[in-house]
Protein backbone atom coordinates (compact mmCIF):
# COMPACT_ATOMS: atom_id res chain seq x y z
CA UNK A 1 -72.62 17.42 -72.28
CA UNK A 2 -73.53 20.19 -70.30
CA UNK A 3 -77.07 21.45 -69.86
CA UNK A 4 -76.65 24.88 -71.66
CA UNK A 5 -75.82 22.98 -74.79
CA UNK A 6 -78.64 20.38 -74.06
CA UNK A 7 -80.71 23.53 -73.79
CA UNK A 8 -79.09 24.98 -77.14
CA UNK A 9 -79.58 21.77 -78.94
CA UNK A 10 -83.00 21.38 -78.11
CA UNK A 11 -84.03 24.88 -78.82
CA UNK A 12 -82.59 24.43 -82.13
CA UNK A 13 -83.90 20.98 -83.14
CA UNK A 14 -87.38 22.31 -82.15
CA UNK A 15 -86.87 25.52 -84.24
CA UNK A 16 -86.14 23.47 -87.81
CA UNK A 17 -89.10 20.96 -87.14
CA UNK A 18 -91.85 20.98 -89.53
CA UNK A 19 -95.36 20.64 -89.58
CA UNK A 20 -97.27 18.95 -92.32
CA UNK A 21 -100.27 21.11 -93.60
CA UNK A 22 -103.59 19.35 -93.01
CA UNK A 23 -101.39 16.82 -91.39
CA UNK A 24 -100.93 15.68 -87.74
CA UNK A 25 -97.41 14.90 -88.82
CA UNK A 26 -94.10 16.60 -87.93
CA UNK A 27 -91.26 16.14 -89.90
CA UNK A 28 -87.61 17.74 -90.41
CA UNK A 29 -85.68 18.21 -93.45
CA UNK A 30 -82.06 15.83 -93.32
CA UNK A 31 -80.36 18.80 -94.58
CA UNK A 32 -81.44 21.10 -91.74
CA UNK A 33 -80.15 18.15 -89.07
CA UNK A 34 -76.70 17.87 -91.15
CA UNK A 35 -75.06 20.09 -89.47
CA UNK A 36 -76.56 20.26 -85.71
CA UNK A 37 -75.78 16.62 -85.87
CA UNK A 38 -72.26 17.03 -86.38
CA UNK A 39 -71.58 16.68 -90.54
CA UNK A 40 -70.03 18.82 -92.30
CA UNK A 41 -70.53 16.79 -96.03
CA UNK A 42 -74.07 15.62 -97.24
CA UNK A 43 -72.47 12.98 -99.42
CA UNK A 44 -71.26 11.65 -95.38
CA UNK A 45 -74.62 12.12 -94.03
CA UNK A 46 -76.65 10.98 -96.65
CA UNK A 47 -75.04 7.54 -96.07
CA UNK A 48 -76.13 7.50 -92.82
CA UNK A 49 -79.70 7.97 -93.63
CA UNK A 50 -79.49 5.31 -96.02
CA UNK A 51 -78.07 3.41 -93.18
CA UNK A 52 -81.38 4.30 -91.17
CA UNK A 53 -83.47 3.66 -93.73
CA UNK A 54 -82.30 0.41 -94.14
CA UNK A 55 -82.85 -0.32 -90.42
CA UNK A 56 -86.10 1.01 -90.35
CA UNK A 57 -87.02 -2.45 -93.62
CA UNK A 58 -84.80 -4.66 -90.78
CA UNK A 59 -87.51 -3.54 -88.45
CA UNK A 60 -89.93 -4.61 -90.67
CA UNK A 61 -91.40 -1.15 -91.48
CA UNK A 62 -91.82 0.40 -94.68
CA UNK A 63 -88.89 3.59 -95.15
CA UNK A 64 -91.57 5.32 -97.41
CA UNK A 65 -93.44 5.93 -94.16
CA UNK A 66 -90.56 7.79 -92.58
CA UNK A 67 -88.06 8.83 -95.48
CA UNK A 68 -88.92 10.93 -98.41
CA UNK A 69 -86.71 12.32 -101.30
CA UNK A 70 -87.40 15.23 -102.33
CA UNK A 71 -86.19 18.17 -104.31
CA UNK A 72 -85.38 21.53 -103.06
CA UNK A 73 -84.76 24.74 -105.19
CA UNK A 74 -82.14 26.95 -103.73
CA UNK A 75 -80.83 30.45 -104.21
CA UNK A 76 -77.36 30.47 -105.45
CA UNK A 77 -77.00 34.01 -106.98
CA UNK A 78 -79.85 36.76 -106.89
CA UNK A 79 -81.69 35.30 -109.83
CA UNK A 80 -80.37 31.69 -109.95
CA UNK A 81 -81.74 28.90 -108.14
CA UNK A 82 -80.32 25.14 -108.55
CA UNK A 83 -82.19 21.88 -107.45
CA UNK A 84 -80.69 20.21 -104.35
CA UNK A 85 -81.51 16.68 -103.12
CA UNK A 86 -82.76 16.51 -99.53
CA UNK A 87 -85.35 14.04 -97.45
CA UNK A 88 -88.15 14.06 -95.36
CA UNK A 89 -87.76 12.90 -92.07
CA UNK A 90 -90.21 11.77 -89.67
CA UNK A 91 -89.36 11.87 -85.65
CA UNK A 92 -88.77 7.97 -86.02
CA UNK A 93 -86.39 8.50 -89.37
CA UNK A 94 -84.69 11.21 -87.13
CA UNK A 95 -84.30 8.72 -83.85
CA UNK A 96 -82.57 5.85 -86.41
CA UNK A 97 -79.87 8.58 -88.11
CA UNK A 98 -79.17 9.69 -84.78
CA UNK A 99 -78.72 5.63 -83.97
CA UNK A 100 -76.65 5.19 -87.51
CA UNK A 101 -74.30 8.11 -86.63
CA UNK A 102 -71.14 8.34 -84.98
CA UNK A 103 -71.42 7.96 -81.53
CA UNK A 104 -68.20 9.18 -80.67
CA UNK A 105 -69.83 12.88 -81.59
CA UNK A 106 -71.74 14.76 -78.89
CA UNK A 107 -74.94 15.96 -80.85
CA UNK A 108 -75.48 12.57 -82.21
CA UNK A 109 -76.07 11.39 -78.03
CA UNK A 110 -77.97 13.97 -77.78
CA UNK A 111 -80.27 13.63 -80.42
CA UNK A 112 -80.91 9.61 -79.79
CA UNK A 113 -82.65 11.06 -76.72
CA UNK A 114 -84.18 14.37 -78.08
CA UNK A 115 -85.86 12.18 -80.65
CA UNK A 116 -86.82 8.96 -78.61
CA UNK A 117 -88.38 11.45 -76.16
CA UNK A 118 -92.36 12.49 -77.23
CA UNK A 119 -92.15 15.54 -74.56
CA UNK A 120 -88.96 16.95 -75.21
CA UNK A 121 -88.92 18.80 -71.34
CA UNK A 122 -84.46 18.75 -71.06
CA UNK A 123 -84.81 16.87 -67.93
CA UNK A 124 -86.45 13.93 -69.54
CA UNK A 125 -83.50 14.42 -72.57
CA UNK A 126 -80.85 14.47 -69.94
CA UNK A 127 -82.33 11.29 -67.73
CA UNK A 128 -82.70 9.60 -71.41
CA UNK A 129 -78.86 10.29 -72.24
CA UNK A 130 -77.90 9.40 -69.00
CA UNK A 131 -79.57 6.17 -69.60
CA UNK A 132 -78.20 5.56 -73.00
CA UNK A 133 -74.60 6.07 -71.95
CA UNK A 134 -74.58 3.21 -69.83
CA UNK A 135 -75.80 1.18 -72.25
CA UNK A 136 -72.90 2.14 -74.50
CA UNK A 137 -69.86 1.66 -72.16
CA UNK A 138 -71.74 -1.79 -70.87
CA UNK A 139 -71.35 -3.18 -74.54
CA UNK A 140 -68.33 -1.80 -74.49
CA UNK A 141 -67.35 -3.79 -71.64
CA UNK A 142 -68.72 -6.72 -73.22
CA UNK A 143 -66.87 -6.09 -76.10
CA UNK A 144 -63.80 -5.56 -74.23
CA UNK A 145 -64.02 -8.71 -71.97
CA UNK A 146 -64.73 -10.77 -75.37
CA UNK A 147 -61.71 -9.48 -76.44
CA UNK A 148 -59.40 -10.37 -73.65
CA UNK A 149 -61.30 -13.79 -73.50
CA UNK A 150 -60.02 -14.46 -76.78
CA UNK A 151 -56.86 -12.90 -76.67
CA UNK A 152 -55.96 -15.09 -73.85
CA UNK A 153 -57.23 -18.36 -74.84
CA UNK A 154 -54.58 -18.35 -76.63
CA UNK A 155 -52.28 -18.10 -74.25
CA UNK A 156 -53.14 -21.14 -72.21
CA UNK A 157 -56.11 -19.61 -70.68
CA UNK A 158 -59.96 -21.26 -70.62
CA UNK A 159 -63.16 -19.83 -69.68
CA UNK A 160 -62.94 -20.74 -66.03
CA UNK A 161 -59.61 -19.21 -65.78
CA UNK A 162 -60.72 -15.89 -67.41
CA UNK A 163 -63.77 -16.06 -64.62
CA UNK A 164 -60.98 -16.18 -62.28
CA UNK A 165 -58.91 -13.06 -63.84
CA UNK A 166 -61.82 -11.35 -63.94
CA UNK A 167 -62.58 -11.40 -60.24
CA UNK A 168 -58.96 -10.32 -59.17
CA UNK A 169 -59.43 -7.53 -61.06
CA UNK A 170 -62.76 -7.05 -59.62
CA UNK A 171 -61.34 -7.36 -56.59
CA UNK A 172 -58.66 -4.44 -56.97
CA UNK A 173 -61.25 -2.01 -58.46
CA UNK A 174 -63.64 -2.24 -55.10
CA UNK A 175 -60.48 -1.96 -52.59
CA UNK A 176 -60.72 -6.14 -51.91
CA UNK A 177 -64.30 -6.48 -52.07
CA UNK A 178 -64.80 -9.94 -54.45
CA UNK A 179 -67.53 -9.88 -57.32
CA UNK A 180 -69.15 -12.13 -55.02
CA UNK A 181 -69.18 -9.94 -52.01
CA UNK A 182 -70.54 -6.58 -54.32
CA UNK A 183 -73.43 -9.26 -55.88
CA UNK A 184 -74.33 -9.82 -51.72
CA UNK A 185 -74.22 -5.66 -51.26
CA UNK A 186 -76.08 -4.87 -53.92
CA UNK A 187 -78.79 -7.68 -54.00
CA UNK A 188 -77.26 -9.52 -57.28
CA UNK A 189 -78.26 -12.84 -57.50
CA UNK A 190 -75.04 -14.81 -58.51
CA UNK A 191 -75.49 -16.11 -61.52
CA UNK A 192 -76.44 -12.44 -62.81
CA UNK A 193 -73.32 -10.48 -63.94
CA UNK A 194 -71.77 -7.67 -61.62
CA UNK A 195 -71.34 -5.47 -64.51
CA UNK A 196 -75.36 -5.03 -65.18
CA UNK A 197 -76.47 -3.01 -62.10
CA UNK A 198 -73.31 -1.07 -62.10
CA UNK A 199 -73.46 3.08 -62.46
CA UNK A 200 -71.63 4.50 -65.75
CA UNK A 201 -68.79 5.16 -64.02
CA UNK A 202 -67.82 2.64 -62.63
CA UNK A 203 -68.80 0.50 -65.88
CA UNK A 204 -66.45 2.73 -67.70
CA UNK A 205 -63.60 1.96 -64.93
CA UNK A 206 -63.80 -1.54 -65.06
CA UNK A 207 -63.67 -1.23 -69.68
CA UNK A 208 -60.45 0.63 -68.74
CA UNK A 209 -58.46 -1.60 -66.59
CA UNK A 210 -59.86 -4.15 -69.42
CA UNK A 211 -58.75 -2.40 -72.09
CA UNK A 212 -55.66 -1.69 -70.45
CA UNK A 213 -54.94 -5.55 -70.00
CA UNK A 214 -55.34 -6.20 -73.34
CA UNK A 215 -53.16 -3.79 -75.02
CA UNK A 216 -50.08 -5.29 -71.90
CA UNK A 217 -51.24 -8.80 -73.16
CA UNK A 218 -50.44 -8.31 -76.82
CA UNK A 219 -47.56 -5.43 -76.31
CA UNK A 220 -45.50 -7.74 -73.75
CA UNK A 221 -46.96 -11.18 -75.27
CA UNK A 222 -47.73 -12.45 -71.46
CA UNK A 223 -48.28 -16.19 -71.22
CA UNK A 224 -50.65 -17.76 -68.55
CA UNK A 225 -52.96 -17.38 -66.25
CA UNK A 226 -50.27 -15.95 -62.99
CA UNK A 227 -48.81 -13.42 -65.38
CA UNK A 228 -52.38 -12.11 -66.66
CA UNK A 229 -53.75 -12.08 -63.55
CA UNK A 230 -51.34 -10.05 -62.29
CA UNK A 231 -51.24 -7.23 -64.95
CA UNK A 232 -54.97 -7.51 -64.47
CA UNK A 233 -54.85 -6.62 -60.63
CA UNK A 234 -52.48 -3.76 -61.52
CA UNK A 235 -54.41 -2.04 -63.81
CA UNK A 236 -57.76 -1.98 -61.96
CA UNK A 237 -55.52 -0.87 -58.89
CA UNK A 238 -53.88 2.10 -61.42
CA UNK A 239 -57.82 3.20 -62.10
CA UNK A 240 -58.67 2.65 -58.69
CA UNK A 241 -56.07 4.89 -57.64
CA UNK A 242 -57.12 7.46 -60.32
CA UNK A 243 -60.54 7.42 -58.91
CA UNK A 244 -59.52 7.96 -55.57
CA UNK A 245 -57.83 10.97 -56.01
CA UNK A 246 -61.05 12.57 -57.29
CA UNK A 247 -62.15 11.46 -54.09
CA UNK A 248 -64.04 8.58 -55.59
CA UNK A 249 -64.56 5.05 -53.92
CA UNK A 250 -66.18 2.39 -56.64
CA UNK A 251 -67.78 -0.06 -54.34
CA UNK A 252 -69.23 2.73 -52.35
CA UNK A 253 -71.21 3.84 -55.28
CA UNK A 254 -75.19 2.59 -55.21
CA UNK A 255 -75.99 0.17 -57.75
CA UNK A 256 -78.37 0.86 -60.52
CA UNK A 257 -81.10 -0.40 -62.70
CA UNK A 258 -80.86 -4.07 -64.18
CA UNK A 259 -79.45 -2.76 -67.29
CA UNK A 260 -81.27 -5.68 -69.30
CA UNK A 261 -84.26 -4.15 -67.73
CA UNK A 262 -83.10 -0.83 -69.22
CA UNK A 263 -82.74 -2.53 -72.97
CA UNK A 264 -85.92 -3.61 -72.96
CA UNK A 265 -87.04 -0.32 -72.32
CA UNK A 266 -85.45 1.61 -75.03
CA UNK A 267 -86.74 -1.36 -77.27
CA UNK A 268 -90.58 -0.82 -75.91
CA UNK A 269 -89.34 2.72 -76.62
CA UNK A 270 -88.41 2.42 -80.09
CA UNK A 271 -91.99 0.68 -81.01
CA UNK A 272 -94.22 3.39 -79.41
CA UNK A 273 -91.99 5.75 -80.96
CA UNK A 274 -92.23 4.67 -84.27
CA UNK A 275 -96.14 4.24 -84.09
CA UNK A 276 -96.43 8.05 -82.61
CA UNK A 277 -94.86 9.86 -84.49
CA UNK A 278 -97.20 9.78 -87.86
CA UNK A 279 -96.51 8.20 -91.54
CA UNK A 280 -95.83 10.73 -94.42
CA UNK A 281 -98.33 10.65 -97.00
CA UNK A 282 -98.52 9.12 -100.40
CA UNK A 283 -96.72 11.27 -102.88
């Protein structure tokens, strides 16, 4: 997302905040978010709140701290006014919809991080999404890799031999450097996975090529671990290649934050968060 719709975004999500009176509380109405956040229904988005809500009992908080129904009266003709559902939100209710939406849309990234952040200054909202999409393509790189794990289990393959796919195609990706030899460049001890100090990008290249060996696996039905491997090589060399005409060399990318250091983080995060940012009253 570029920063003049970061900057958009934000100006607008501070604009429809509210302020309880007599309260140290700020809130926003679900219906006002609808929209920004990428809905076009409320029947659609009112499932997601009651998705958040329900996260927000998992958590073991009460959802009458953070979510409130309420009735609004609006105008529908120049006397008539009908009731219309709506809730309260507080900024933790508004950080867990923005977790419960789709991720694929681009307001819903942004608001994970416009919410989780107390300051709201757009470089702390950029560095924040920055640091939640690498959280999202690493699980879906795990996801991936559990996929082709299974997927080729049954094709005469074990753990140790999906280790050893895995490395080949490791080895493509960072022009013949090994997993082991980009654990010794970048400090990794071994028994740490490659995957969790690597940059976005490169995360993202590596759930490609995956991706990419799992569709061949099923589409061609390959047997073994020589045949796998091979597809495997060839489609981390086929990104590779893509990345290199954008002038872009994966293993001479610096490595990045222990990304289970990074989890913990947004789960510190999402504690403070839901402490600071105020209960709704009692009806």
């Amino acid at each position: 997302m570029k920063k003049d719709a970061i900057r958009q975004l934000k100006d607008h999500f501070d604009k429809i905040s509210r302020q309880l009176p007599e309260e140290d509380v700020e809130f926003w109405f679900a219906r006002d978010l609808m929209k920004p956040l990428g809905y076009s229904r409320w029947e659609n988005f009112k499932i997601v709140v009651g998705k958040a809500a329900e996260s927000c009992k998992t958590a073991g908080v009460d959802p009458n701290d953070h979510f409130r129904d309420v009735t609004k009266m609006v105008r529908i003709g120049s006397k008539t006014e009908r009731p219309i559902e709506d809730f309260m939100l507080t900024r933790y209710a508004c950080y867990l919809v923005a977790q419960n939406g789709d991720p694929r849309k681009e307001n819903i990234a942004f608001a994970q991080s416009y919410f989780a952040v107390q300051t709201r200054k757009q470089e702390l909202i950029e560095e924040r999404m920055k640091l939640q999409t690498r959280m999202n393509v690493r699980e879906k790189l795990r996801e991936s890799e559990k996929t082709l794990s299974q997927n080729i289990y049954d094709r005469g393959v074990d753990e140790v031999g999906f280790g050893r796919i895995r490395s080949a195609g490791d080895a493509a990706l960072f022009g013949g450097n090994t997993t082991q030899i980009m654990k010794a460049k970048y400090g990794i001890i071994q028994t740490r996975p490659l995957a969790d100090f690597l940059p976005a990008l490169t995360i993202a290249a590596k759930n490609l090529a995956t991706e990419m060996t799992n569709y061949n696996v099923l589409q061609e039905d390959l047997q073994g671990e020589s045949s796998i491997t091979s597809e495997h090589i060839q489609n981390n060399e086929g990104v590779r290649d893509m990345l290199g005409q954008r002038g872009i060399k994966p293993e001479d990318l610096p490595p990045e934050e222990d990304i289970k250091k990074s989890e913990r983080k947004v789960k510190a995060e999402r504690k403070k968060l839901e402490k600071e940012s105020g209960k709704l009253p009692e009806r």
